[in-house]
C-alpha atoms as a PDB file:
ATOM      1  CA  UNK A   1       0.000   0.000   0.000  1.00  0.00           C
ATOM      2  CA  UNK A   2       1.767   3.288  -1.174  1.00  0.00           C
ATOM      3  CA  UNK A   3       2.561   5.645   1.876  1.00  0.00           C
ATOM      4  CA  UNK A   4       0.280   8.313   0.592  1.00  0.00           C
ATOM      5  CA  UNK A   5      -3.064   6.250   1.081  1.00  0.00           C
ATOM      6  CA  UNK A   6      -1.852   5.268   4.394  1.00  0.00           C
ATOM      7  CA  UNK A   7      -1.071   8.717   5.722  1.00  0.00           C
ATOM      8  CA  UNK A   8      -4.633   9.940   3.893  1.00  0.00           C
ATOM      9  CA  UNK A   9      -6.944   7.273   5.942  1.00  0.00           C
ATOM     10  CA  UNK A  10      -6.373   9.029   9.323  1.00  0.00           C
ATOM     11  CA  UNK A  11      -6.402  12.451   7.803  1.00  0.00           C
ATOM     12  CA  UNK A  12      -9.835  10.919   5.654  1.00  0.00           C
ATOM     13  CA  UNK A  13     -11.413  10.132   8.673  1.00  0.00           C
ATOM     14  CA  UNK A  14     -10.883  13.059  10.886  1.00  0.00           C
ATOM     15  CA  UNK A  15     -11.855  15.633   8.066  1.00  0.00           C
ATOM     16  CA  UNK A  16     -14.995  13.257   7.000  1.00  0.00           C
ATOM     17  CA  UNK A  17     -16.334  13.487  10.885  1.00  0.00           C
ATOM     18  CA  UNK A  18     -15.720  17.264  10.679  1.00  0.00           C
ATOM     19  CA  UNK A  19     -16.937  17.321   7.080  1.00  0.00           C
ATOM     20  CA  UNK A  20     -20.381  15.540   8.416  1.00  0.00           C
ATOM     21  CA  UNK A  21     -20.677  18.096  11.429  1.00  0.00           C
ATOM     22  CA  UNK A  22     -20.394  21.186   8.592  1.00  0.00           C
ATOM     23  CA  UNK A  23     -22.758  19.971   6.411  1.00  0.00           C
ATOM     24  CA  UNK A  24     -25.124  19.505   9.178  1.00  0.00           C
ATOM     25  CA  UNK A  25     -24.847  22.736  10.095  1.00  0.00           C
ATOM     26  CA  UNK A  26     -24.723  24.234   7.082  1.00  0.00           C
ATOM     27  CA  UNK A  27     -27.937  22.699   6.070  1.00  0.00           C
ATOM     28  CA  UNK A  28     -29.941  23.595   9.115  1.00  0.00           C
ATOM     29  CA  UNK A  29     -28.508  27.416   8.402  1.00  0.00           C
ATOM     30  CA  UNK A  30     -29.725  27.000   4.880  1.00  0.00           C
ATOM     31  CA  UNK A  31     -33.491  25.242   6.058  1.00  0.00           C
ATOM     32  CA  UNK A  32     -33.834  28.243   8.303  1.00  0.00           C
ATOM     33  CA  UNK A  33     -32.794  30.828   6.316  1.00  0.00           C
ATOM     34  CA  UNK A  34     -35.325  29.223   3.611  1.00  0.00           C
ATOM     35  CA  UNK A  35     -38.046  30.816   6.177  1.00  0.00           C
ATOM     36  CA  UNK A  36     -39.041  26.998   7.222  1.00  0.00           C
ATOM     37  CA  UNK A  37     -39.553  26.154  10.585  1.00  0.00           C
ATOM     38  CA  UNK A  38     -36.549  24.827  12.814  1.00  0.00           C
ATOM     39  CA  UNK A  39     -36.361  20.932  12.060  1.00  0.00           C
ATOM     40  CA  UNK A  40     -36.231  19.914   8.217  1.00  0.00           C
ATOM     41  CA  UNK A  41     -39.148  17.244   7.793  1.00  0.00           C
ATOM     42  CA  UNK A  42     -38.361  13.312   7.573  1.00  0.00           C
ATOM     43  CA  UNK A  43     -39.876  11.336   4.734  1.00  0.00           C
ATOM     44  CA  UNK A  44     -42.397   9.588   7.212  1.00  0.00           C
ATOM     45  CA  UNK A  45     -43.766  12.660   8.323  1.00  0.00           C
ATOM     46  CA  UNK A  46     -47.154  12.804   7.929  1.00  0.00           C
ATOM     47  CA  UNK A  47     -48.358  16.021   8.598  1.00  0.00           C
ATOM     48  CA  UNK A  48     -45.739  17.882   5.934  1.00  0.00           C
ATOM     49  CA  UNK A  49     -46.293  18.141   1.742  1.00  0.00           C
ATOM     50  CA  UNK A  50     -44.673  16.124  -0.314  1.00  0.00           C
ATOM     51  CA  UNK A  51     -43.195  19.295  -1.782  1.00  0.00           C
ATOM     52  CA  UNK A  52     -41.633  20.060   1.444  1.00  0.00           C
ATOM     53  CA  UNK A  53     -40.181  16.760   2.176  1.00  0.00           C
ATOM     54  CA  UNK A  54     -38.662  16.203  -0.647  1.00  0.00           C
ATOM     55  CA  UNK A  55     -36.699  20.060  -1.397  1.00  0.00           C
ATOM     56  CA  UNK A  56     -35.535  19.404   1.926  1.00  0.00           C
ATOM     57  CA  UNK A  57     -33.978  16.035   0.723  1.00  0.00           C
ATOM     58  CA  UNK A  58     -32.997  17.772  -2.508  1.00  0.00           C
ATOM     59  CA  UNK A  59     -30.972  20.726  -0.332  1.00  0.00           C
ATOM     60  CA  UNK A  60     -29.606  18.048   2.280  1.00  0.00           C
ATOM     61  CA  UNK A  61     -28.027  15.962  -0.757  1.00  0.00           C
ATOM     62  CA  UNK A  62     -26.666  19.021  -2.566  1.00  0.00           C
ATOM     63  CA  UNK A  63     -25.151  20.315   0.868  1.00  0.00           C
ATOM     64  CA  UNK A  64     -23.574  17.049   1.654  1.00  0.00           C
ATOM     65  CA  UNK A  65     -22.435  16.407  -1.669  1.00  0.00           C
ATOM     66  CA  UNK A  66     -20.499  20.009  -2.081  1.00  0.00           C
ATOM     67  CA  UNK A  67     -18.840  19.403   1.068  1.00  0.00           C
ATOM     68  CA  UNK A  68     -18.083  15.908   1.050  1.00  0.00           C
ATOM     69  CA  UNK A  69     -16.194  16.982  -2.396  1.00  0.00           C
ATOM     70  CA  UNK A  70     -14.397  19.646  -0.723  1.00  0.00           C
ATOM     71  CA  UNK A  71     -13.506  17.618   2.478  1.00  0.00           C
ATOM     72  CA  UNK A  72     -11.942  14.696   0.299  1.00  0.00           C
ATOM     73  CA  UNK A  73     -10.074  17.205  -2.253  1.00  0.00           C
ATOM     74  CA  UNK A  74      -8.554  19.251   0.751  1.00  0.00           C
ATOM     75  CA  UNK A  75      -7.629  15.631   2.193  1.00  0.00           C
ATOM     76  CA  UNK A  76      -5.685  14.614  -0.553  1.00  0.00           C
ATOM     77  CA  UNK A  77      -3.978  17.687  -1.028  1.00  0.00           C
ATOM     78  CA  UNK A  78      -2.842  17.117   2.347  1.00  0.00           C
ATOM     79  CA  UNK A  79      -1.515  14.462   2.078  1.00  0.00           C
ATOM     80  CA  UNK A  80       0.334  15.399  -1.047  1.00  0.00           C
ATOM     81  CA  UNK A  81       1.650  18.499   1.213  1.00  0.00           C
ATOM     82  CA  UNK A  82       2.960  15.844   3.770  1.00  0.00           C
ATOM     83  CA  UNK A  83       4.087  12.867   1.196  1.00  0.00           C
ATOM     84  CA  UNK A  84       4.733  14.166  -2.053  1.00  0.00           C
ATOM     85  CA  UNK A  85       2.361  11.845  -3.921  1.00  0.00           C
ATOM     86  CA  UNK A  86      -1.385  11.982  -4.621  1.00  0.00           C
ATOM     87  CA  UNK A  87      -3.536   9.756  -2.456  1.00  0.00           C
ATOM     88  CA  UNK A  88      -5.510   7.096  -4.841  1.00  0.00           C
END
C-alpha cells in the first residue's frame, strides 16, 4: 500500500467526521434561512407536503455532496503536502 493512502486514511477520517458536522450545520442554516420552521421534515412525516419533504432532501443531498467533495479534495492535497504523492 503506497505511503500516501496510508497517511490519507487518518487524515480521511478526521476531516470526514468534521466534514459531516459542517454539512449539518450548514444545512440547518440553509433550512432556516429558507423561512421553514426549525427541524427539516423526515420522509415519514405525515403532517408535511410532499413538496416540502422532498426540497428538503434535494438541499440536504446538494449540501452534503459540495462538502463531502471539498472535504476529500482538501484531504488529498494534504496528504500530497505531507508525502509528495497523490492519495488514490
Amino acid at each position: 500500500m503506497k505511503t500516501a493512502t496510508l497517511a490519507y486514511r487518518p487524515i480521511g477520517l478526521a476531516f470526514g467526521f468534521a466534514g459531516g458536522l459542517l454539512a449539518r450545520a450548514a444545512f440547518n442554516q440553509m433550512w432556516k434561512w429558507a423561512g421553514h420552521e426549525d427541524d427539516a421534515p423526515g420522509a415519514m412525516d405525515e403532517e408535511r407536503t410532499w413538496r416540502e419533504i422532498l426540497l428538503a432532501a434535494a438541499l440536504q443531498g446538494a449540501i452534503f455532496a459540495v462538502v463531502k467533495a471539498a472535504v476529500d479534495r482538501a484531504g488529498a492535497t494534504s496528504v500530497r503536502r505531507l508525502t509528495g504523492t497523490w492519495p488514490s
